[in-house]
C-alpha atoms as a PDB file:
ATOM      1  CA  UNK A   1     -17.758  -9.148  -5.141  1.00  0.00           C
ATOM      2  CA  UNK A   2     -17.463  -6.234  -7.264  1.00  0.00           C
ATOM      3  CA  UNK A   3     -19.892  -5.132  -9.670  1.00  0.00           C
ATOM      4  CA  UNK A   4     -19.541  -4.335 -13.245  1.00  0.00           C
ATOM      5  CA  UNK A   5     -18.734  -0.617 -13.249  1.00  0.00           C
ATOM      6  CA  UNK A   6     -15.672  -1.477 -10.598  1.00  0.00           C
ATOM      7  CA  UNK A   7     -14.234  -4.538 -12.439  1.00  0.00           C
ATOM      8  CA  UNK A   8     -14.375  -2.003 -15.426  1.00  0.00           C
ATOM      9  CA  UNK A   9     -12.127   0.033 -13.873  1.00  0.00           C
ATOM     10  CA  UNK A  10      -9.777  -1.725 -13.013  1.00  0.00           C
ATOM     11  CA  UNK A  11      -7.192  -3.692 -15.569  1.00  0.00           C
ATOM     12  CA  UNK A  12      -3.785  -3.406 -17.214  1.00  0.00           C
ATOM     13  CA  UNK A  13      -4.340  -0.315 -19.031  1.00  0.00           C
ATOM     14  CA  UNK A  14      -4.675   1.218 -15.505  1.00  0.00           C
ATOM     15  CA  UNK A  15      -7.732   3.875 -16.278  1.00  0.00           C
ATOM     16  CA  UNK A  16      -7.484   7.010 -14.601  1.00  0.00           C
ATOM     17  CA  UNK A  17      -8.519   5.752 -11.642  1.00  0.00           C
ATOM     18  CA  UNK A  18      -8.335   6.972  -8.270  1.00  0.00           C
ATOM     19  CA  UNK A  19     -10.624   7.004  -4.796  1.00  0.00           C
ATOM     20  CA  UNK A  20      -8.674   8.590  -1.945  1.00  0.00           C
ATOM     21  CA  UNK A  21      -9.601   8.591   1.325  1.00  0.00           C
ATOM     22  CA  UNK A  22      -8.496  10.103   4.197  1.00  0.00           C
ATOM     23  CA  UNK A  23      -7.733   8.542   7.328  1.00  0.00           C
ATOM     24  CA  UNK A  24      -9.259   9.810  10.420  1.00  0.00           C
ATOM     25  CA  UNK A  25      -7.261  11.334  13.066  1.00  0.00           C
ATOM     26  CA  UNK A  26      -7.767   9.531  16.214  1.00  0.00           C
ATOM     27  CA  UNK A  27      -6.217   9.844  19.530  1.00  0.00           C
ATOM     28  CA  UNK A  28      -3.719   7.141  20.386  1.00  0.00           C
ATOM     29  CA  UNK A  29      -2.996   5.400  23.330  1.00  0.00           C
ATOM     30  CA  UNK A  30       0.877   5.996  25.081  1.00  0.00           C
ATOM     31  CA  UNK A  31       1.959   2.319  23.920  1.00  0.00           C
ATOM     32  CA  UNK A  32       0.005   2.322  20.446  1.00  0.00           C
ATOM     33  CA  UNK A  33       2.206   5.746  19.501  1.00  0.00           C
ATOM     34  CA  UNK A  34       5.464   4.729  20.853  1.00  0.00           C
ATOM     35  CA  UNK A  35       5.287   1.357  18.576  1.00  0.00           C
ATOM     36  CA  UNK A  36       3.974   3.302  15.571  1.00  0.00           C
ATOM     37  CA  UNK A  37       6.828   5.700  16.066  1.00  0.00           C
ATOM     38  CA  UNK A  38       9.187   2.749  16.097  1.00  0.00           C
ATOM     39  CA  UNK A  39       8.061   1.587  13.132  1.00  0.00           C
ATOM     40  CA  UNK A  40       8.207   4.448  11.143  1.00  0.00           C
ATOM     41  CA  UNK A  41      12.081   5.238  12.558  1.00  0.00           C
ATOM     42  CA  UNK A  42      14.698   4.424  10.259  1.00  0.00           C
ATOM     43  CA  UNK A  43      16.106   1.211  11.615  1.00  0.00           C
ATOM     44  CA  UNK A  44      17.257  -2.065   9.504  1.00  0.00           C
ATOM     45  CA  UNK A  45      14.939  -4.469   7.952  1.00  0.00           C
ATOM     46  CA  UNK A  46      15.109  -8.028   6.648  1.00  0.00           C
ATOM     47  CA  UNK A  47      17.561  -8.328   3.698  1.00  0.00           C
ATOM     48  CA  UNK A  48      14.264  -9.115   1.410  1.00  0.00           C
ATOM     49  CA  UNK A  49      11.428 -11.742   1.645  1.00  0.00           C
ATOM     50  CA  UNK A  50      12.370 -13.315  -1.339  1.00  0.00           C
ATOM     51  CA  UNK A  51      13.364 -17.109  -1.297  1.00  0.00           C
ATOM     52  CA  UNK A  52      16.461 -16.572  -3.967  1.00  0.00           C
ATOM     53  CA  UNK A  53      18.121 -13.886  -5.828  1.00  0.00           C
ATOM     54  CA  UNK A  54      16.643 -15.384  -8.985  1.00  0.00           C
ATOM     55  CA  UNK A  55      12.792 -15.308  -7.078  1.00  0.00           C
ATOM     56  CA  UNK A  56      13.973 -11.391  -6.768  1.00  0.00           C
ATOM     57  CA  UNK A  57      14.966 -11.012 -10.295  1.00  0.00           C
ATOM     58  CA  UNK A  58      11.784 -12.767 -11.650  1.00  0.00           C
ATOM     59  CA  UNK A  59       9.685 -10.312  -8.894  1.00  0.00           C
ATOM     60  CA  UNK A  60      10.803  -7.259 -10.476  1.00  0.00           C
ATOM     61  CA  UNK A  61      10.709  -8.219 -13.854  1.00  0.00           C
ATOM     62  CA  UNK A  62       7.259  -9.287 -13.753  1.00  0.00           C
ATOM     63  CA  UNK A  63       6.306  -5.719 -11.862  1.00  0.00           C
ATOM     64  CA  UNK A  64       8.091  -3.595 -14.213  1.00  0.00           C
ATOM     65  CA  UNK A  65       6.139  -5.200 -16.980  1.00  0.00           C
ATOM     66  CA  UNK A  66       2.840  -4.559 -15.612  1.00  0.00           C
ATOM     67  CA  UNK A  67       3.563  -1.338 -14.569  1.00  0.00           C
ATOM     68  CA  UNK A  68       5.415   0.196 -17.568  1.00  0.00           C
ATOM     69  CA  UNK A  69       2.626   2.341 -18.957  1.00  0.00           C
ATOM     70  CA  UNK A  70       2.293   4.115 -15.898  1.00  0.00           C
ATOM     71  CA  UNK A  71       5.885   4.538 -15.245  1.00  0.00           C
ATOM     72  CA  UNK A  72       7.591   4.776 -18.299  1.00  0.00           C
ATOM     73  CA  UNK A  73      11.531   5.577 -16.702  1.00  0.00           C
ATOM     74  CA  UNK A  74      13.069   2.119 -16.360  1.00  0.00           C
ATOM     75  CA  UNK A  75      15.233   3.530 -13.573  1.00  0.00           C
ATOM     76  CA  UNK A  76      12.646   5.230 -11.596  1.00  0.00           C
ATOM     77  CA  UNK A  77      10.120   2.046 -11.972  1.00  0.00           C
ATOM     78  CA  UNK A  78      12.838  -0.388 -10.864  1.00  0.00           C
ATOM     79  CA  UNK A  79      13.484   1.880  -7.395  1.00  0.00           C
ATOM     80  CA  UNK A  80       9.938   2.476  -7.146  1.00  0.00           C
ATOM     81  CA  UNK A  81       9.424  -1.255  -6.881  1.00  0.00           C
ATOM     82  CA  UNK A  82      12.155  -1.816  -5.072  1.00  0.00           C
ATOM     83  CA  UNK A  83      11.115   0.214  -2.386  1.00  0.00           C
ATOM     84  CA  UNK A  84       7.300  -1.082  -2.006  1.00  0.00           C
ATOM     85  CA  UNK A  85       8.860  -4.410  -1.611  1.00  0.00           C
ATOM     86  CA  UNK A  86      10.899  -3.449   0.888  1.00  0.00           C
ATOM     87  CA  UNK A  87       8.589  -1.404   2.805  1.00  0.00           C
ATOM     88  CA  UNK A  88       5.580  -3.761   2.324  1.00  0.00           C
ATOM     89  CA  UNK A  89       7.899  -6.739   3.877  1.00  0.00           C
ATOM     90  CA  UNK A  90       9.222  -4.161   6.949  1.00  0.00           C
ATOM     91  CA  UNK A  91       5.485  -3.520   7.928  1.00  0.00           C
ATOM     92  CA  UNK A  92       4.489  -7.670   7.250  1.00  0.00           C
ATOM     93  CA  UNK A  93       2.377  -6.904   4.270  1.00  0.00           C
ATOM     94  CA  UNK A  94       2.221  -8.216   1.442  1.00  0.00           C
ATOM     95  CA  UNK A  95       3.572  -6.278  -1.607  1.00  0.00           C
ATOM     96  CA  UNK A  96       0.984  -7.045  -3.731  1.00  0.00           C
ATOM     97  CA  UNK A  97      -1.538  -5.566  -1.840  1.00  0.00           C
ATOM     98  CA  UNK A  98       0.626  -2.535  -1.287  1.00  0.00           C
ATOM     99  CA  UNK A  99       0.749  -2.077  -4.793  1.00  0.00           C
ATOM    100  CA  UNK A 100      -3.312  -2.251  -5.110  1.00  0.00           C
ATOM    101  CA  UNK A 101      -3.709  -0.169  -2.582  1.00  0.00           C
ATOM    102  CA  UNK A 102      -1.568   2.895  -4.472  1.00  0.00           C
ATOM    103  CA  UNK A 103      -3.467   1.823  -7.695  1.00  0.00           C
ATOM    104  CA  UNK A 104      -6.594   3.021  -6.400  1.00  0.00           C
ATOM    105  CA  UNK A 105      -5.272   5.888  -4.120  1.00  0.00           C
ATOM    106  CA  UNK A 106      -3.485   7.735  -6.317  1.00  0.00           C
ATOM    107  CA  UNK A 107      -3.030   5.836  -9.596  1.00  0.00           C
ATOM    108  CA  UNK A 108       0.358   5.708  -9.130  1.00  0.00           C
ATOM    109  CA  UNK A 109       0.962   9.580  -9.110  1.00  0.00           C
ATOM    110  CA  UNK A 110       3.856  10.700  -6.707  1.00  0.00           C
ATOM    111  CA  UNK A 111       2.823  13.902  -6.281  1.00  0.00           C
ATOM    112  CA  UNK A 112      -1.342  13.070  -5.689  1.00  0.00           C
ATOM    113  CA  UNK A 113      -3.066  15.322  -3.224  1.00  0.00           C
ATOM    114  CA  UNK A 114      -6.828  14.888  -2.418  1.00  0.00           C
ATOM    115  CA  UNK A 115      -9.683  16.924  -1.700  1.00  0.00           C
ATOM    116  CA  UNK A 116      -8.408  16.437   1.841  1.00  0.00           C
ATOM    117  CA  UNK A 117      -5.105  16.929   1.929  1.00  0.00           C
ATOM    118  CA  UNK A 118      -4.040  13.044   1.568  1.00  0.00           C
ATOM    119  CA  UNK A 119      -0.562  13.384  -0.186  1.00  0.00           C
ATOM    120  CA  UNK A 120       1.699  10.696  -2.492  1.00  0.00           C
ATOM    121  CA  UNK A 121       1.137   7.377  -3.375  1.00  0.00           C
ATOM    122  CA  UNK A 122      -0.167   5.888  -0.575  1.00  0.00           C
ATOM    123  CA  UNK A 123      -2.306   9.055   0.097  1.00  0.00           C
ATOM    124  CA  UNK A 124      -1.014   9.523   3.482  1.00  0.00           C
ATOM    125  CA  UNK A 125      -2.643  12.289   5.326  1.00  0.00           C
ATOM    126  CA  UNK A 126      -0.044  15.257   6.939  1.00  0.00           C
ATOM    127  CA  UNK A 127      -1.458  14.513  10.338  1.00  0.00           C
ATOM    128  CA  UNK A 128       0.173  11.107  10.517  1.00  0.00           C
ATOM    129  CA  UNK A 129       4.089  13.048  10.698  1.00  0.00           C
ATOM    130  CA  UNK A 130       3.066  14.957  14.163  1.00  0.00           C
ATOM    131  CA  UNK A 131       1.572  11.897  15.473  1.00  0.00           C
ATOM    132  CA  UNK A 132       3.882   9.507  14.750  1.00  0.00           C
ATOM    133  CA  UNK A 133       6.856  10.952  12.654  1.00  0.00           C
ATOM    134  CA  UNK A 134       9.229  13.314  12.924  1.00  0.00           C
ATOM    135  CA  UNK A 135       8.462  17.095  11.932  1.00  0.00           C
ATOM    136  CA  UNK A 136       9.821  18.155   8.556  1.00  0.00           C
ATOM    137  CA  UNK A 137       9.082  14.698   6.702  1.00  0.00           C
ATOM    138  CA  UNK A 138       8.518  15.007   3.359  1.00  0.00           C
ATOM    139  CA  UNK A 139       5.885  12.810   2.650  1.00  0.00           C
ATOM    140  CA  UNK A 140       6.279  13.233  -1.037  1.00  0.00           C
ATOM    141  CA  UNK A 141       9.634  11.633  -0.676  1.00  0.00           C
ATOM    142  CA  UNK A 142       9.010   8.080  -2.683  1.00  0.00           C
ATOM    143  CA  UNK A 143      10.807   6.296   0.845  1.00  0.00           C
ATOM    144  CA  UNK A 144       8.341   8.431   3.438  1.00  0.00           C
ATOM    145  CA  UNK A 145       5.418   7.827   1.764  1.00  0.00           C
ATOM    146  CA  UNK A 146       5.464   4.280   1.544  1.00  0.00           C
ATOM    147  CA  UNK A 147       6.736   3.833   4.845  1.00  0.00           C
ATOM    148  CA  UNK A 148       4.026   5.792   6.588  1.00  0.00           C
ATOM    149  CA  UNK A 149       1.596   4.268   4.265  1.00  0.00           C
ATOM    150  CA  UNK A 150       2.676   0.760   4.849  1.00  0.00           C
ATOM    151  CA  UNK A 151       2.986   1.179   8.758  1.00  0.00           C
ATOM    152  CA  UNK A 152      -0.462   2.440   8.489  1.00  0.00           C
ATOM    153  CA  UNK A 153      -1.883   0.154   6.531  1.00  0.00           C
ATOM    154  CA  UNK A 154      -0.414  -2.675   9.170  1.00  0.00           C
ATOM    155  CA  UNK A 155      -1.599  -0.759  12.190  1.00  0.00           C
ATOM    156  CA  UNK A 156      -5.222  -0.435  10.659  1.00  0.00           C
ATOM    157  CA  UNK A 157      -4.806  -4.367  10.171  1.00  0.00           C
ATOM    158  CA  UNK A 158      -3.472  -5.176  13.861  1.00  0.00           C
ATOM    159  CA  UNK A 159      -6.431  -3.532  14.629  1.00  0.00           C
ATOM    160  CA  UNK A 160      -9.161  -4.905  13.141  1.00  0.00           C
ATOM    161  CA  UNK A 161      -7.341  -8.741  14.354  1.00  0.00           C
ATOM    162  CA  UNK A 162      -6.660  -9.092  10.631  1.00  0.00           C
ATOM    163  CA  UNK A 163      -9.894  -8.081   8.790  1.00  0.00           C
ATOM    164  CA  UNK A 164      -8.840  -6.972   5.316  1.00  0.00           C
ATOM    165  CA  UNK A 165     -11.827  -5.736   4.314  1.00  0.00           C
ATOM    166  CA  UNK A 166     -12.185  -3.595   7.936  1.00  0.00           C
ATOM    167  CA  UNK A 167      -8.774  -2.274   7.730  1.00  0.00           C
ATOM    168  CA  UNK A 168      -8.562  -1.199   4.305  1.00  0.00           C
ATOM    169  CA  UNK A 169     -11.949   0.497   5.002  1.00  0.00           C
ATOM    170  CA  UNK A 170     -10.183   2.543   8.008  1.00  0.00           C
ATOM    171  CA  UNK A 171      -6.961   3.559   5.724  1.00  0.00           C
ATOM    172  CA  UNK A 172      -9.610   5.000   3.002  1.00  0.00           C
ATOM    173  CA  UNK A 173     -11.389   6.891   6.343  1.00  0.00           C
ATOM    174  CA  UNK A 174     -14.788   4.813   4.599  1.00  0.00           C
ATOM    175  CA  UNK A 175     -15.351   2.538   7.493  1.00  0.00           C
ATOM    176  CA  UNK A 176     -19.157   0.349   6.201  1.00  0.00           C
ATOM    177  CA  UNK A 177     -18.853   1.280   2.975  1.00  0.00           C
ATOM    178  CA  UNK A 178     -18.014  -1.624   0.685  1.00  0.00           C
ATOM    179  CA  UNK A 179     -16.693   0.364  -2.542  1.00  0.00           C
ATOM    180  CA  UNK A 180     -12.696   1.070  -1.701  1.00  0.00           C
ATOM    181  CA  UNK A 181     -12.035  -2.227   0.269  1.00  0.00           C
ATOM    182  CA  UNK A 182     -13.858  -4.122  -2.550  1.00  0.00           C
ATOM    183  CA  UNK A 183     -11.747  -2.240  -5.530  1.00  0.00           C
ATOM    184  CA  UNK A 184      -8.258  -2.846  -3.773  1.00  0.00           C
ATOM    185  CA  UNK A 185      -9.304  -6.505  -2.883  1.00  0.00           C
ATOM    186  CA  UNK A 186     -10.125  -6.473  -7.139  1.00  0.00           C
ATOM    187  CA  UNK A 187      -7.254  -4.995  -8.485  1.00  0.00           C
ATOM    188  CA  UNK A 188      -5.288  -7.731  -6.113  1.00  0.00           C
ATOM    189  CA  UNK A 189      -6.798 -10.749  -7.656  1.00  0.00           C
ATOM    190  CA  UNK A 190      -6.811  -9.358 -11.353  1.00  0.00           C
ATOM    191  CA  UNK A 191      -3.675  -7.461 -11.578  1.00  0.00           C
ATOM    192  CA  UNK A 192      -1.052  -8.082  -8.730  1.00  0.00           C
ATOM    193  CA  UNK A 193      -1.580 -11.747  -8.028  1.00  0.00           C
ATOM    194  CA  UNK A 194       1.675 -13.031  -8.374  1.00  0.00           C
ATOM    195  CA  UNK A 195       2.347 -16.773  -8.110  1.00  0.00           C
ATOM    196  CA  UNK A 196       6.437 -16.192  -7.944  1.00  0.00           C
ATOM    197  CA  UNK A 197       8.331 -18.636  -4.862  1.00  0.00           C
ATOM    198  CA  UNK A 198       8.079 -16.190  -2.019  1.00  0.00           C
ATOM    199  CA  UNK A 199      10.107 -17.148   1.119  1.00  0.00           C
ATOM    200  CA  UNK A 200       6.886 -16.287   3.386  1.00  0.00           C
ATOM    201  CA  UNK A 201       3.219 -16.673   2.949  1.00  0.00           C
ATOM    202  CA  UNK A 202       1.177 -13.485   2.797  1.00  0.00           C
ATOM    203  CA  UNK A 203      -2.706 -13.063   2.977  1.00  0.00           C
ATOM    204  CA  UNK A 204      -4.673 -14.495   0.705  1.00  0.00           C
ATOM    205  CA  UNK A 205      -6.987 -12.032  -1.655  1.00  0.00           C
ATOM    206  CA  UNK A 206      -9.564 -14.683  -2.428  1.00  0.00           C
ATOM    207  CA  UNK A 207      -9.524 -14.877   1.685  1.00  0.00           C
ATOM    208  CA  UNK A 208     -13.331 -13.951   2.520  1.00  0.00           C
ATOM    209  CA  UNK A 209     -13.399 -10.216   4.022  1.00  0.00           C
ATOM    210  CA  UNK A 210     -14.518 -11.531   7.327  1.00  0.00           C
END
């Protein structure tokens, strides 16, 4: 559970918050980097996830709402959210942990760079576009970044045989330490749970860490 000082950071107002990581460059196996690759390749994706266009109305209304105050531009909130739900549903995430995770990444600043060089939303690091990617992607590009992030995100989860906790804990580059995994796993209960008609069942954030 979190304590105190980390439920007090996160809410609606969204504080100034932010606790990037950095993932840890690891070598991958032949197979591992050829399906990673795959995923991150432009190639077409379910037409959405939602059970009804009205399901997908009522989505995006709800989002904008909650995330007005960080993203004032109607337009560039509504393709912002948009694209995590796409992305998130390509990689078999769930959006609303998607959305967590850039909450405490980068706060929902495009252009975010850490201490170590993790860039965009999803605080992807540059090491990820030679592995994986092709050369010359701009992972400040609102598409790149969440599609690297989210195919990261799902690898770290494949990984750990669907630990949450684990695999959020490897995207951070935090592995044993409780704090990130426990603040993303917060601001998923408190401020993304949606309880809209979804047309498949993600994982559960009151599902124990494992």
């Amino acid at each position: 559970m979190l304590k105190g000082t980390g439920l007090a950071l996160i809410g609606i107002a969204f504080p100034g918050l932010a606790l990037a990581g950095a993932q840890i460059y690891e070598p991958l196996a032949v197979e591992v980097r050829a399906g990673l690759q795959a995923s991150i390749a432009d190639k077409p994706a379910p037409r959405h996830a939602f059970a009804d266009s009205e399901s997908a109305v009522d989505w995006l209304a709800e989002m904008s709402h909650r995330l007005e105050a960080r993203m004032p531009n109607f337009q560039s909130r509504v393709e912002f959210l948009r694209t995590v739900h796409f992305e998130a549903n390509r990689a078999g995430l769930d959006p609303q942990l998607v959305l967590a995770v850039i909450q405490i990444e980068s706060n929902f600043r495009k252009y975010a760079v850490s201490r170590s060089g993790a860039r965009g939303y999803m605080q992807v690091m540059p090491f990820w576009v030679g592995l994986v990617g092709r050369q010359g992607d701009n992972l400040f590009s609102l598409r790149n970044n969440l599609r690297y992030g989210c195919v990261i995100l799902k690898y770290y989860l494949d990984r750990e045989k669907g630990n949450l906790f684990r695999a959020l804990s490897r995207y951070n580059g935090s592995l044993g330490k409780p704090e990130y995994p426990n603040l993303v796993i917060g601001a998923w209960r408190s401020v993304w749970r949606y309880q809209g008609k979804l047309a498949f069942a993600p994982a559960s954030p009151d599902a124990p860490p494992g």
